[in-house]
Structure formats: C-alpha cells, structure tokens
PDB file of N, CA and C in Angstrom:
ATOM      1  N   UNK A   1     -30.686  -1.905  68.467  1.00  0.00           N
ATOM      2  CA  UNK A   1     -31.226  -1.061  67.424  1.00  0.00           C
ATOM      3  C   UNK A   1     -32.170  -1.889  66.573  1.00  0.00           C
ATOM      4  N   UNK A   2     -33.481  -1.695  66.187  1.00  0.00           N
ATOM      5  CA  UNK A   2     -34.688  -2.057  65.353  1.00  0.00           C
ATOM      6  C   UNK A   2     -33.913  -2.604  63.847  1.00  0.00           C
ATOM      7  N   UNK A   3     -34.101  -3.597  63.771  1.00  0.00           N
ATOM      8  CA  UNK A   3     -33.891  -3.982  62.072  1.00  0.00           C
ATOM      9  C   UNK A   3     -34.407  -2.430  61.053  1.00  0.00           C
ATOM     10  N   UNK A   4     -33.375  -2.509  59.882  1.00  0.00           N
ATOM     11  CA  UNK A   4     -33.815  -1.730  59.352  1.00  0.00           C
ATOM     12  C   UNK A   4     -33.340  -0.295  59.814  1.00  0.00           C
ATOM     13  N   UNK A   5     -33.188   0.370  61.095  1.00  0.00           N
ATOM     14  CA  UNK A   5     -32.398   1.576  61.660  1.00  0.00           C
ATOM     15  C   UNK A   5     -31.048   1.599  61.175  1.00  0.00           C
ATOM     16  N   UNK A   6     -30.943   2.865  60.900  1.00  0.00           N
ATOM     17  CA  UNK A   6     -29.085   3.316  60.813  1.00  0.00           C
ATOM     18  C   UNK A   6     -28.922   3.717  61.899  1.00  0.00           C
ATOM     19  N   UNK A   7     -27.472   3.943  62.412  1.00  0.00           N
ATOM     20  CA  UNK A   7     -27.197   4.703  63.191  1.00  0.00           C
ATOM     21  C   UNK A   7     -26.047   6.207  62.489  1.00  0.00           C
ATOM     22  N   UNK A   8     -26.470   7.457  62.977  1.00  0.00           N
ATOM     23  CA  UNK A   8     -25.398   8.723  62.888  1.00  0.00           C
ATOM     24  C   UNK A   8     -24.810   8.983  63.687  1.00  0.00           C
ATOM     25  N   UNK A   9     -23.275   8.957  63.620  1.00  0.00           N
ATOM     26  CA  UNK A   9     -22.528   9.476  64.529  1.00  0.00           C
ATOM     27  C   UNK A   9     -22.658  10.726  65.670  1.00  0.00           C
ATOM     28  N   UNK A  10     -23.170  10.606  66.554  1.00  0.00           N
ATOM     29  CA  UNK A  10     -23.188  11.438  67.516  1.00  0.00           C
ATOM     30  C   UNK A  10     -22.683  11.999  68.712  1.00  0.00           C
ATOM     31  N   UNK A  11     -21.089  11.995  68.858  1.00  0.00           N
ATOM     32  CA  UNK A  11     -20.623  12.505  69.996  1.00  0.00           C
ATOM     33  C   UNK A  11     -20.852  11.855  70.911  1.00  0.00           C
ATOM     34  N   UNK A  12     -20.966  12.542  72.152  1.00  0.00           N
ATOM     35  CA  UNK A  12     -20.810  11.905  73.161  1.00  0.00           C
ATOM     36  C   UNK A  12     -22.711  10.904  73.715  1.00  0.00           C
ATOM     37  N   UNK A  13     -23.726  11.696  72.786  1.00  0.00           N
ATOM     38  CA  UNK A  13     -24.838  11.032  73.405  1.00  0.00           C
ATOM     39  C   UNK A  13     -24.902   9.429  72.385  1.00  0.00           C
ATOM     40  N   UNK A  14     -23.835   9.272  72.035  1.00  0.00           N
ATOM     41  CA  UNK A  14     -23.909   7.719  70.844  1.00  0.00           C
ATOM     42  C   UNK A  14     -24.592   8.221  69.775  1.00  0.00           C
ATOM     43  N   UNK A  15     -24.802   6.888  68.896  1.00  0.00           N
ATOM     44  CA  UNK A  15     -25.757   7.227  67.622  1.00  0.00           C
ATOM     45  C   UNK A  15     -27.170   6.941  68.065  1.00  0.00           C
ATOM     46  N   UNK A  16     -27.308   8.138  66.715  1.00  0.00           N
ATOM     47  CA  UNK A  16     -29.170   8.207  66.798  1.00  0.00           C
ATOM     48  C   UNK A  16     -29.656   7.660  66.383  1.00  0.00           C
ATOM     49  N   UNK A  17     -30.877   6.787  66.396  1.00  0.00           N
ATOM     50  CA  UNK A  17     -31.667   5.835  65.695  1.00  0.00           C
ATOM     51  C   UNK A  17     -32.125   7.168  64.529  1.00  0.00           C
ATOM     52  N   UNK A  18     -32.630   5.995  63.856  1.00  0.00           N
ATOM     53  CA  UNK A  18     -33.466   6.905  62.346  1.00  0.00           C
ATOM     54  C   UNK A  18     -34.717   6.509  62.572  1.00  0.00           C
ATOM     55  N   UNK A  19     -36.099   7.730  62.928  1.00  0.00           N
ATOM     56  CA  UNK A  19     -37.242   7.650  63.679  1.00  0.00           C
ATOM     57  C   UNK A  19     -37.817   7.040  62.539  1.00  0.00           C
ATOM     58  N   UNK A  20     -39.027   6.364  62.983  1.00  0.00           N
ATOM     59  CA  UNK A  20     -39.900   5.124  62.381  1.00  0.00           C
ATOM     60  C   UNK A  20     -41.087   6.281  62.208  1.00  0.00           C
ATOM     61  N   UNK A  21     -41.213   6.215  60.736  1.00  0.00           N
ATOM     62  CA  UNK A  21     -42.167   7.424  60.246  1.00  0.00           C
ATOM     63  C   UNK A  21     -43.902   7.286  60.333  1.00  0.00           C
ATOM     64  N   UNK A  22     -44.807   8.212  61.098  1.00  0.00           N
ATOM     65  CA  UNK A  22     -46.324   7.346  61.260  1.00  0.00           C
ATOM     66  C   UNK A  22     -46.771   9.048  61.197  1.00  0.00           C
ATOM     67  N   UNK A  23     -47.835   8.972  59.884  1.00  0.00           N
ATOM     68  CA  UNK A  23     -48.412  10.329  60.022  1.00  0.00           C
ATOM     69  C   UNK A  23     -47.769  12.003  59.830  1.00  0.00           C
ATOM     70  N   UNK A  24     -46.040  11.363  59.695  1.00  0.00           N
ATOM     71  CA  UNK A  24     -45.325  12.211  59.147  1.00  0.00           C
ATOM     72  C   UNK A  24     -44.694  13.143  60.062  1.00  0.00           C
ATOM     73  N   UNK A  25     -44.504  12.336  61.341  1.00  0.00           N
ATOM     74  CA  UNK A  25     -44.285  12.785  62.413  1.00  0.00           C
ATOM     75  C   UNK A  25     -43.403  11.241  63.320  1.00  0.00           C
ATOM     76  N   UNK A  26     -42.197  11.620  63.739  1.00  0.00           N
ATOM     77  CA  UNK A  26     -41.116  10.641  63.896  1.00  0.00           C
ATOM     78  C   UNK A  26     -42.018  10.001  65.571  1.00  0.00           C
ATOM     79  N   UNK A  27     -41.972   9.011  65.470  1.00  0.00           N
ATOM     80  CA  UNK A  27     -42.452   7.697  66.840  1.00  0.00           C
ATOM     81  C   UNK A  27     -41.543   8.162  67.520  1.00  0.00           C
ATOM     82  N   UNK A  28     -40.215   8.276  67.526  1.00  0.00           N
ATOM     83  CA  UNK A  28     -39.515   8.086  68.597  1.00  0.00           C
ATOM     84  C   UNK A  28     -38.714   9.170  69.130  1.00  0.00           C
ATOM     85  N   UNK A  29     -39.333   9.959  68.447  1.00  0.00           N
ATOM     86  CA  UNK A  29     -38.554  11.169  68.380  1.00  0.00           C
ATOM     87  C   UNK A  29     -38.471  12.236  70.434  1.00  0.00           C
ATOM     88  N   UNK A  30     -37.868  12.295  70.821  1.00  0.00           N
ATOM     89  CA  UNK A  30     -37.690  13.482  71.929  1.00  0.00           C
ATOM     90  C   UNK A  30     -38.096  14.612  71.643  1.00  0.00           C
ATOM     91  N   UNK A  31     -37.637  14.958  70.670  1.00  0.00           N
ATOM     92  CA  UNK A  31     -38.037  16.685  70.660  1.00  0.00           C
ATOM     93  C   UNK A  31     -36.351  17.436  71.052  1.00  0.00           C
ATOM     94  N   UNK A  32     -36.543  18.778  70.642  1.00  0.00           N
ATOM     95  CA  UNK A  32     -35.297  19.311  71.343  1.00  0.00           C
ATOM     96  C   UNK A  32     -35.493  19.633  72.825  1.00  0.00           C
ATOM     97  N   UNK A  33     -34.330  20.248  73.119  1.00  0.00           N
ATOM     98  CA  UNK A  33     -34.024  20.527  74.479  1.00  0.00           C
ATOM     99  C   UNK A  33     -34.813  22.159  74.636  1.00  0.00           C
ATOM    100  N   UNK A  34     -35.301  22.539  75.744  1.00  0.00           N
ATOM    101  CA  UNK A  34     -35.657  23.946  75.816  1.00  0.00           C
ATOM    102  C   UNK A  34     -36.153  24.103  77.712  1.00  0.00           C
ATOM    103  N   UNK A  35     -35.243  25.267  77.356  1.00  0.00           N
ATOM    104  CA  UNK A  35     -35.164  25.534  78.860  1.00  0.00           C
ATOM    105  C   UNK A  35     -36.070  27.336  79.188  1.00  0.00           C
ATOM    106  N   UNK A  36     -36.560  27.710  80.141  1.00  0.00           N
ATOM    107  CA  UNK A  36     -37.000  28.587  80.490  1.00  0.00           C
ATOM    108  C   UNK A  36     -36.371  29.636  81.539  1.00  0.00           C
ATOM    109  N   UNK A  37     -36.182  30.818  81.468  1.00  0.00           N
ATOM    110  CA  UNK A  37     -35.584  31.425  82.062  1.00  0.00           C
ATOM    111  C   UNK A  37     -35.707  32.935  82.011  1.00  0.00           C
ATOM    112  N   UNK A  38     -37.068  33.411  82.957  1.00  0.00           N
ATOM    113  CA  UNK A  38     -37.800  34.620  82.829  1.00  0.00           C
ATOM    114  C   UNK A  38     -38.708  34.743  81.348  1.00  0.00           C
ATOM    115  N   UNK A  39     -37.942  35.393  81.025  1.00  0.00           N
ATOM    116  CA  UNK A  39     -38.469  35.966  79.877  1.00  0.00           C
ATOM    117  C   UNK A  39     -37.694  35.629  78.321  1.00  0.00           C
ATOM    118  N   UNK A  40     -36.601  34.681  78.821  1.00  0.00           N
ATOM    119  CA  UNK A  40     -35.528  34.222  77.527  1.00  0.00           C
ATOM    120  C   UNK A  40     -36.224  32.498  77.682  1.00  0.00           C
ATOM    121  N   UNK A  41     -35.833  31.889  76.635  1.00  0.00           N
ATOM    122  CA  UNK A  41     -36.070  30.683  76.323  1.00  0.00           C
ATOM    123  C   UNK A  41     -35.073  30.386  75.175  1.00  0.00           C
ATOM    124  N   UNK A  42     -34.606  29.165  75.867  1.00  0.00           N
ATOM    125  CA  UNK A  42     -33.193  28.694  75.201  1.00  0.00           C
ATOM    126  C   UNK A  42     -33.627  27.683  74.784  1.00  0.00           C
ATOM    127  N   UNK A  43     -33.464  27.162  73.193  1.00  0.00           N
ATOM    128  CA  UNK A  43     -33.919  25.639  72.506  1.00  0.00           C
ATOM    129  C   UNK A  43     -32.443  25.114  72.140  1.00  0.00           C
ATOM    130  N   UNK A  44     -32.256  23.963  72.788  1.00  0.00           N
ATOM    131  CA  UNK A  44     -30.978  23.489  72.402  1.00  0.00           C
ATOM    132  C   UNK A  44     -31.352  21.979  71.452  1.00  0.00           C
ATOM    133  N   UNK A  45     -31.172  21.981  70.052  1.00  0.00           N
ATOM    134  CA  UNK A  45     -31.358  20.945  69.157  1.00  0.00           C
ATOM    135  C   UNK A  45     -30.628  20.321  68.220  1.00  0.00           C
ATOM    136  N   UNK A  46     -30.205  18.790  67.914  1.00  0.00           N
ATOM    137  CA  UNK A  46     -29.476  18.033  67.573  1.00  0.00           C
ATOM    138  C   UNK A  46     -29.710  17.603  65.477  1.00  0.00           C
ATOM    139  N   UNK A  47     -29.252  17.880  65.015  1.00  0.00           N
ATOM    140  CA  UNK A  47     -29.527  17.738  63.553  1.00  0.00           C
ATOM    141  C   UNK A  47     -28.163  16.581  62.804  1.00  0.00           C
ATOM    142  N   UNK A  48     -28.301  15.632  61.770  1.00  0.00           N
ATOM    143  CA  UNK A  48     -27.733  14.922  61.541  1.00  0.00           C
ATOM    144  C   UNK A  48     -26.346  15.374  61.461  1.00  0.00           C
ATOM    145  N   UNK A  49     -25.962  16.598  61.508  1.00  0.00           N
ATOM    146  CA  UNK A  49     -24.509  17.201  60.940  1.00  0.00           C
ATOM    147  C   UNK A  49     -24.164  18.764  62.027  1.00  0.00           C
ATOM    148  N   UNK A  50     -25.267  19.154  63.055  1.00  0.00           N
ATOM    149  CA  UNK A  50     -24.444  19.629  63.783  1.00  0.00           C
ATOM    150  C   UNK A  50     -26.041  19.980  64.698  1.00  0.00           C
ATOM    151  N   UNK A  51     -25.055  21.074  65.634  1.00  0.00           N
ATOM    152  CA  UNK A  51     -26.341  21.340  67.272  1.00  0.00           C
ATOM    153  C   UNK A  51     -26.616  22.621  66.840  1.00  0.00           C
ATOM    154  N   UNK A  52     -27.529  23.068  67.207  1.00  0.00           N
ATOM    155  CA  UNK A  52     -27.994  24.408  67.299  1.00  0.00           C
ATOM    156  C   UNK A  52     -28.500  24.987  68.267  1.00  0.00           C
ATOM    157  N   UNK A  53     -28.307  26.009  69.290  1.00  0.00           N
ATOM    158  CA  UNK A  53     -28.761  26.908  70.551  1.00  0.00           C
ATOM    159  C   UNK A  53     -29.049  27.645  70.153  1.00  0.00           C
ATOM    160  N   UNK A  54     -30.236  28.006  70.232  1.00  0.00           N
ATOM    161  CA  UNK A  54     -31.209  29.391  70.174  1.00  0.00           C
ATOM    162  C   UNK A  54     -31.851  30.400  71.102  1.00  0.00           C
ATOM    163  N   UNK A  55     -31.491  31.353  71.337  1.00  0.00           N
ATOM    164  CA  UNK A  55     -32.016  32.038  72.414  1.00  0.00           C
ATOM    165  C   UNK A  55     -33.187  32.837  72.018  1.00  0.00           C
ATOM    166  N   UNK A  56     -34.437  32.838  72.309  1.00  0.00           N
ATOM    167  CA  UNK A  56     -35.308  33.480  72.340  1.00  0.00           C
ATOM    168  C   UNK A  56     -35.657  34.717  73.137  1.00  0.00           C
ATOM    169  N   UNK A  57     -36.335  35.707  73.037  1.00  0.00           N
ATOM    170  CA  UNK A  57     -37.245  36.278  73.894  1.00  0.00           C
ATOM    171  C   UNK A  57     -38.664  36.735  74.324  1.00  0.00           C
ATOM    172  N   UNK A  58     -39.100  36.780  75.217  1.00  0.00           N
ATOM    173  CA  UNK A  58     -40.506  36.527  74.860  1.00  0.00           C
ATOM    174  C   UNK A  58     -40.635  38.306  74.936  1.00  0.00           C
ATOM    175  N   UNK A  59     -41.803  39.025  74.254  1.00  0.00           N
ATOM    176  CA  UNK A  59     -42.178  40.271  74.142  1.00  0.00           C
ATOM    177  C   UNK A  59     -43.387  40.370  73.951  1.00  0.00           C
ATOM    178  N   UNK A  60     -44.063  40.689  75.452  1.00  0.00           N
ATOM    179  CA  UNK A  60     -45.036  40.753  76.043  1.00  0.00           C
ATOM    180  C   UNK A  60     -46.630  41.615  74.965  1.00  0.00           C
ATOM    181  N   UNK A  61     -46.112  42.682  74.107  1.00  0.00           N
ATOM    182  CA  UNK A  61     -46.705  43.578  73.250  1.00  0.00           C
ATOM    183  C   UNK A  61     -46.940  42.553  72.631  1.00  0.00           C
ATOM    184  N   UNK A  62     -46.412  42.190  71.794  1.00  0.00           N
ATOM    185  CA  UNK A  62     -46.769  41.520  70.472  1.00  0.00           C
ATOM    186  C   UNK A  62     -47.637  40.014  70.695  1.00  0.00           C
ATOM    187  N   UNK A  63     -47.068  39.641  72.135  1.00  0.00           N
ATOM    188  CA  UNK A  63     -47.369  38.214  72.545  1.00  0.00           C
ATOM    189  C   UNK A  63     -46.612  37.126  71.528  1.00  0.00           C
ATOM    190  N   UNK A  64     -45.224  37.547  71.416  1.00  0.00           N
ATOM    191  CA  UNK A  64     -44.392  36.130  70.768  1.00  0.00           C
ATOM    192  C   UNK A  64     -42.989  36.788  70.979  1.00  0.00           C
ATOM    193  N   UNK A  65     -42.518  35.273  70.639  1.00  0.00           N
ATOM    194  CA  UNK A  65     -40.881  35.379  70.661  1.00  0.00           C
ATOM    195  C   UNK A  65     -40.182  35.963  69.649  1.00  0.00           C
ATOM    196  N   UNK A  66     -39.000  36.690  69.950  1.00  0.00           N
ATOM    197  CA  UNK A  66     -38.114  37.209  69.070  1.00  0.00           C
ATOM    198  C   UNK A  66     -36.643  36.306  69.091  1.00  0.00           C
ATOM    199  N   UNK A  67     -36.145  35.751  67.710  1.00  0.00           N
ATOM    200  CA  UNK A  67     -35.003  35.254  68.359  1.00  0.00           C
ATOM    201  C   UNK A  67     -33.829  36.292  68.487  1.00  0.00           C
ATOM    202  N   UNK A  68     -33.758  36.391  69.400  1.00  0.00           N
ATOM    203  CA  UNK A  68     -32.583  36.971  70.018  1.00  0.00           C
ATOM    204  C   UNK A  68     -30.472  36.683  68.855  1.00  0.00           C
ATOM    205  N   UNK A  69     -30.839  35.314  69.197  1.00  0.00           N
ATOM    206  CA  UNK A  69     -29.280  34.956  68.978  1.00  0.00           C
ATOM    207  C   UNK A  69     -29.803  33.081  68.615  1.00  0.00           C
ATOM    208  N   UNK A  70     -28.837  32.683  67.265  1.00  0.00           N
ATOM    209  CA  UNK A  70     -28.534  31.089  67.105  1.00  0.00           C
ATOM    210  C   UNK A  70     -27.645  31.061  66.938  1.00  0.00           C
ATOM    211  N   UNK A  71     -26.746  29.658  67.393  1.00  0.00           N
ATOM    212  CA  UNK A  71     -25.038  29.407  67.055  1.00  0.00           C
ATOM    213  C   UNK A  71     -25.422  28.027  66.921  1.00  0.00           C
ATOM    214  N   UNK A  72     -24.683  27.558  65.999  1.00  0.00           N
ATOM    215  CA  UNK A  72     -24.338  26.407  65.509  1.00  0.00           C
ATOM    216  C   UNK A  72     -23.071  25.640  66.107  1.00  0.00           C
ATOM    217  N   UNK A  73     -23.085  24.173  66.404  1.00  0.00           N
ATOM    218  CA  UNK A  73     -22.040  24.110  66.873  1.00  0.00           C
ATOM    219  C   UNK A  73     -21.643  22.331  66.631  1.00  0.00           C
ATOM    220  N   UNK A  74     -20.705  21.840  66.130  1.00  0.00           N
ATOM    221  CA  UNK A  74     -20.441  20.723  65.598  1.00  0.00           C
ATOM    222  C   UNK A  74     -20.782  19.778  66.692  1.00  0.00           C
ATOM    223  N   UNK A  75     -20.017  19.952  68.143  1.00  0.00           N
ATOM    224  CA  UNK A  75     -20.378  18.576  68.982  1.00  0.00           C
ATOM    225  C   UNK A  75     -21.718  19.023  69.763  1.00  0.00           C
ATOM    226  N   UNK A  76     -22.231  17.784  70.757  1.00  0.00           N
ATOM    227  CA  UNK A  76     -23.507  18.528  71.491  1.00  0.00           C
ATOM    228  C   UNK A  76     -22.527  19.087  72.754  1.00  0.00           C
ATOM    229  N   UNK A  77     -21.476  18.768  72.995  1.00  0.00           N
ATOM    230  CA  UNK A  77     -20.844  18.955  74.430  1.00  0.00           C
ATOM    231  C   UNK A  77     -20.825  20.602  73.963  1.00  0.00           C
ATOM    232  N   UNK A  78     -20.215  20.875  73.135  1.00  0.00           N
ATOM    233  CA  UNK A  78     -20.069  22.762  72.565  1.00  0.00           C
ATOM    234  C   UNK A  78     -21.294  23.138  72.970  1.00  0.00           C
ATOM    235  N   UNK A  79     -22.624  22.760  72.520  1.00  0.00           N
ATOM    236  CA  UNK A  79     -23.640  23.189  72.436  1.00  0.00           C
ATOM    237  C   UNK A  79     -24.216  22.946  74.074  1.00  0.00           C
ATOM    238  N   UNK A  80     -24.171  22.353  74.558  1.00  0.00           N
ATOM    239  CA  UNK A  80     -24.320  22.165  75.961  1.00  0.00           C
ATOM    240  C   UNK A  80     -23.827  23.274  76.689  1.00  0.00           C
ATOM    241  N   UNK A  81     -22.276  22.933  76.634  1.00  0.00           N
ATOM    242  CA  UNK A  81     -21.633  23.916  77.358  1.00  0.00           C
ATOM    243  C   UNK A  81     -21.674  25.660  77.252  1.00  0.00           C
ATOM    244  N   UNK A  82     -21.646  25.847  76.016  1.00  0.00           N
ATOM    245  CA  UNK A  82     -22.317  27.395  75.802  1.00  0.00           C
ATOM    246  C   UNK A  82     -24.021  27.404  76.239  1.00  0.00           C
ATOM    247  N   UNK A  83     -24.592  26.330  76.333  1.00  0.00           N
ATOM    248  CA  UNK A  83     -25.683  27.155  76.830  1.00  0.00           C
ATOM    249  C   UNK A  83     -25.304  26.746  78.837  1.00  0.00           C
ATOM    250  N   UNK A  84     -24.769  26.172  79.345  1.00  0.00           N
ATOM    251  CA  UNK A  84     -24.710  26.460  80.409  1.00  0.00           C
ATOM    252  C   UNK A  84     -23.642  27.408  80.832  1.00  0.00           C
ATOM    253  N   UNK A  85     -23.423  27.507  80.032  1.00  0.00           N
ATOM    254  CA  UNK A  85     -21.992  28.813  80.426  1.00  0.00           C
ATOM    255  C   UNK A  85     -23.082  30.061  80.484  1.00  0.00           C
ATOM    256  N   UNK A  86     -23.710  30.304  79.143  1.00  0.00           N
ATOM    257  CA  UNK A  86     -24.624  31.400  79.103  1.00  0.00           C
ATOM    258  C   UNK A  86     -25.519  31.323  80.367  1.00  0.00           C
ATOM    259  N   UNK A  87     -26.232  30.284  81.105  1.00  0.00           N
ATOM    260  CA  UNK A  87     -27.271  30.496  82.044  1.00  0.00           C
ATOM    261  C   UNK A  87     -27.031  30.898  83.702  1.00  0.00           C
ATOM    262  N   UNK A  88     -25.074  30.851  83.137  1.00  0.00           N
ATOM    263  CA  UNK A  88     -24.270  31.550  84.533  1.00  0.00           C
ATOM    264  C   UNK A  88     -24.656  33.149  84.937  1.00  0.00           C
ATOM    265  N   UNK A  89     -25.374  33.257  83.445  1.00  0.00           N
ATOM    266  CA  UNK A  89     -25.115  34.852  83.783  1.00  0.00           C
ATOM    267  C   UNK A  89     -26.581  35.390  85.194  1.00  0.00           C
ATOM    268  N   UNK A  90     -27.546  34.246  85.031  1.00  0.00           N
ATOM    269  CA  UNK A  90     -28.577  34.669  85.980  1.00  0.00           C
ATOM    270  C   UNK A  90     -28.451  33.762  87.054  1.00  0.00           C
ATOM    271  N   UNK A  91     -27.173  33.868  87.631  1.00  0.00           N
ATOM    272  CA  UNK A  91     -27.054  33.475  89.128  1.00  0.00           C
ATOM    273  C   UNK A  91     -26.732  31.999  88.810  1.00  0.00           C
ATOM    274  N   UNK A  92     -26.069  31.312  90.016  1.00  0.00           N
ATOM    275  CA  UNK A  92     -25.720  30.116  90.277  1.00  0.00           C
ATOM    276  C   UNK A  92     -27.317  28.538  90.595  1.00  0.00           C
ATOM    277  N   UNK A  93     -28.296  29.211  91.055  1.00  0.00           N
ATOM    278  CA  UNK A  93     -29.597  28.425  91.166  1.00  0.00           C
ATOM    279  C   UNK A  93     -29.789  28.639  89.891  1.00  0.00           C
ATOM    280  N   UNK A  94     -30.138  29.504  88.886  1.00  0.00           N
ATOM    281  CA  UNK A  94     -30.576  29.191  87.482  1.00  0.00           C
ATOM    282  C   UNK A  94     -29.758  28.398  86.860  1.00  0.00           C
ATOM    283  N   UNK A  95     -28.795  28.714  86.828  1.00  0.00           N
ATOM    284  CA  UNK A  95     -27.241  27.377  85.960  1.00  0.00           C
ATOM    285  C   UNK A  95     -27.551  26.366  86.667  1.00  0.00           C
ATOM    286  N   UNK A  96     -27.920  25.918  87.568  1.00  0.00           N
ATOM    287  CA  UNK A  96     -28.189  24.457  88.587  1.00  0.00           C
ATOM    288  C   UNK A  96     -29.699  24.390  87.765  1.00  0.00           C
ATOM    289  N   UNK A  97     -30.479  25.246  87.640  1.00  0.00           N
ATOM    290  CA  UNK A  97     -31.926  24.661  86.726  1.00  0.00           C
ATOM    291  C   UNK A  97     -31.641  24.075  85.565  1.00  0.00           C
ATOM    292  N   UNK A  98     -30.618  24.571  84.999  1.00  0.00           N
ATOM    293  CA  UNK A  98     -30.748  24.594  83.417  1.00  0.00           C
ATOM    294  C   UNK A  98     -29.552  22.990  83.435  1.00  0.00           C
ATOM    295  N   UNK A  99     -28.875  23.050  84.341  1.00  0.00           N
ATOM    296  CA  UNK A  99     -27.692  21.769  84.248  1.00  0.00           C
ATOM    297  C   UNK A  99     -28.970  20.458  84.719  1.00  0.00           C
ATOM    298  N   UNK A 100     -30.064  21.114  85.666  1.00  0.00           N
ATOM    299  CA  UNK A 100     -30.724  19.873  86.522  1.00  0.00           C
ATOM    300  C   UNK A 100     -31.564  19.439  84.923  1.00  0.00           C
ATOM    301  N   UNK A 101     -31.954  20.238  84.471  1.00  0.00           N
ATOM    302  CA  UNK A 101     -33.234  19.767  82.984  1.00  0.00           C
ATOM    303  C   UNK A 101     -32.278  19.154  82.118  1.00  0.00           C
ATOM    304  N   UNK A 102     -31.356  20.112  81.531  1.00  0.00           N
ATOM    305  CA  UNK A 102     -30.205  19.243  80.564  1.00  0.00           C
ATOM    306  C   UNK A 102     -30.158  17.919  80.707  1.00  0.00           C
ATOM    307  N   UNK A 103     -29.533  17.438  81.942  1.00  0.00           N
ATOM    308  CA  UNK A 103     -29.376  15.962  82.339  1.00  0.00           C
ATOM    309  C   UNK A 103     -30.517  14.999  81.985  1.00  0.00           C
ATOM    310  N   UNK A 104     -31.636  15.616  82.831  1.00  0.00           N
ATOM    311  CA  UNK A 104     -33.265  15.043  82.870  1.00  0.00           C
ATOM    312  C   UNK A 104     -33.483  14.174  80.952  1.00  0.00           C
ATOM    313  N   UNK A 105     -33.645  15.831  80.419  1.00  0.00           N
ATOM    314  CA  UNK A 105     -33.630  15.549  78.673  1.00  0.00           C
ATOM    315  C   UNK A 105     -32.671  14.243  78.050  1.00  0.00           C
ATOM    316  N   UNK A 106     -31.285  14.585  78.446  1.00  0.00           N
ATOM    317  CA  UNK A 106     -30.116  13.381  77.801  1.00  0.00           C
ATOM    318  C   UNK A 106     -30.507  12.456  78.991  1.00  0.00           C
ATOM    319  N   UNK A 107     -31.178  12.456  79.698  1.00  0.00           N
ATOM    320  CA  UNK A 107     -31.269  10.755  80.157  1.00  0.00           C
ATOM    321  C   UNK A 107     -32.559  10.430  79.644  1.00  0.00           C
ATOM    322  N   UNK A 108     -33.552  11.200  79.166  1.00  0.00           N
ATOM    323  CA  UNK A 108     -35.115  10.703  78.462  1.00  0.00           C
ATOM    324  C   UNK A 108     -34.345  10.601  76.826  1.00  0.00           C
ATOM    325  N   UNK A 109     -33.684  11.159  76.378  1.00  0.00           N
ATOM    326  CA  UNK A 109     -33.096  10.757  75.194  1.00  0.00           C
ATOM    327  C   UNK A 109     -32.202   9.586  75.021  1.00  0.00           C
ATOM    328  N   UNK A 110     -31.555   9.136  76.169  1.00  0.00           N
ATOM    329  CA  UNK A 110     -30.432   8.178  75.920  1.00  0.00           C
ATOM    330  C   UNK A 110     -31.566   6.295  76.021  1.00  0.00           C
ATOM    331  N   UNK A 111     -32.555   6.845  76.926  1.00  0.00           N
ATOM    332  CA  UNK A 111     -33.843   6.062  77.015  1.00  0.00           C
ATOM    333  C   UNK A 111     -34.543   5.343  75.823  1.00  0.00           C
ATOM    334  N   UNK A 112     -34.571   6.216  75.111  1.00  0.00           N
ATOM    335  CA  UNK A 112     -35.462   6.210  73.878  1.00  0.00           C
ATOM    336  C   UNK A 112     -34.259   5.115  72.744  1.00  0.00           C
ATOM    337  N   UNK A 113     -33.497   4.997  72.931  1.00  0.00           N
ATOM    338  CA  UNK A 113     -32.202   4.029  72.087  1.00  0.00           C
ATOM    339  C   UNK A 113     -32.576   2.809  72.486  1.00  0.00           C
TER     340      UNK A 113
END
C-alpha cells in the first residue's frame, strides 16, 4: 500500500486503497461493476460502508434508463450473490455471462491494490 493510503475494511475483496486525487477524479479508481443483459443493465457498486445493485432498464421511446429496482447490501458477497441469483432468471448461459464478467471485474480490481 502507497505511503500515506488508508485502508477500509472490505469483506472478502480486502481493503481498499484511498484513490490518489488528480483533476478530481480518483487515479486508481475501477469504476463499478455493470453487466448487460437485453434490455436490463445491472450496476453492482462498492461504497465505504456498504454495496449497492441497481437494476436498470433501458426504454427505447425516451432513449434512457429507468431504474427499475436498488438494494443495498452490507457485504459485497450479498451483493454479488443477489445479482447472480437474479441473472438465473434469463437462462443458465446468461448467469455464466454475468458470473464470467463478475470474476473478470474482481480480478481487474484486486489488480489495482
């Protein structure tokens, strides 16, 4: 960890560095998680004190998203797991998309430490 970094307790992905500020926009930052799936779009994102899953939808008229549904959820494993529980509902190859990106993301995030 960089002189000067804290670390926050984070479950199972370890602690998070505290991003190195340039332009007001974090250096090291990942970004959240967001997955695609037809016409829904799921943002799964990590905040100092809990996760948040958001389900979107996209609506073609207007040309933007509606959010559908957010849940809050203390660990990221909760927040993980409800959104792959949820991506069961469009077949077994979409839950294999959304488990194959998940991983992809927490290994470009566990990177960045």
């Amino acid at each position: 960890m960089p002189t000067g970094a804290t670390a926050k307790p984070n479950d199972e992905l370890g602690p998070r560095r505290s991003a190195t500020m340039r332009g007001g926009f974090a250096e090291d930052q990942q970004g959240p998680f967001a997955w695609q799936d037809g016409r829904r779009l799921w943002i799964l994102d990590g905040g100092s004190t809990d996760w948040v899953l958001a389900e979107l939808l996209f609506e073609p008229r207007s040309c933007r998203y509606l959010e559908v549904r957010r849940s809050t959820y203390r660990w990221p494993r909760e927040a993980a797991g409800a959104l792959l529980g949820r991506s069961f509902a469009g077949g077994q190859r979409r839950a294999e998309d959304a488990a194959r990106g998940l991983s992809e993301w927490i290994t470009k995030l566990e990177s960045t430490r």
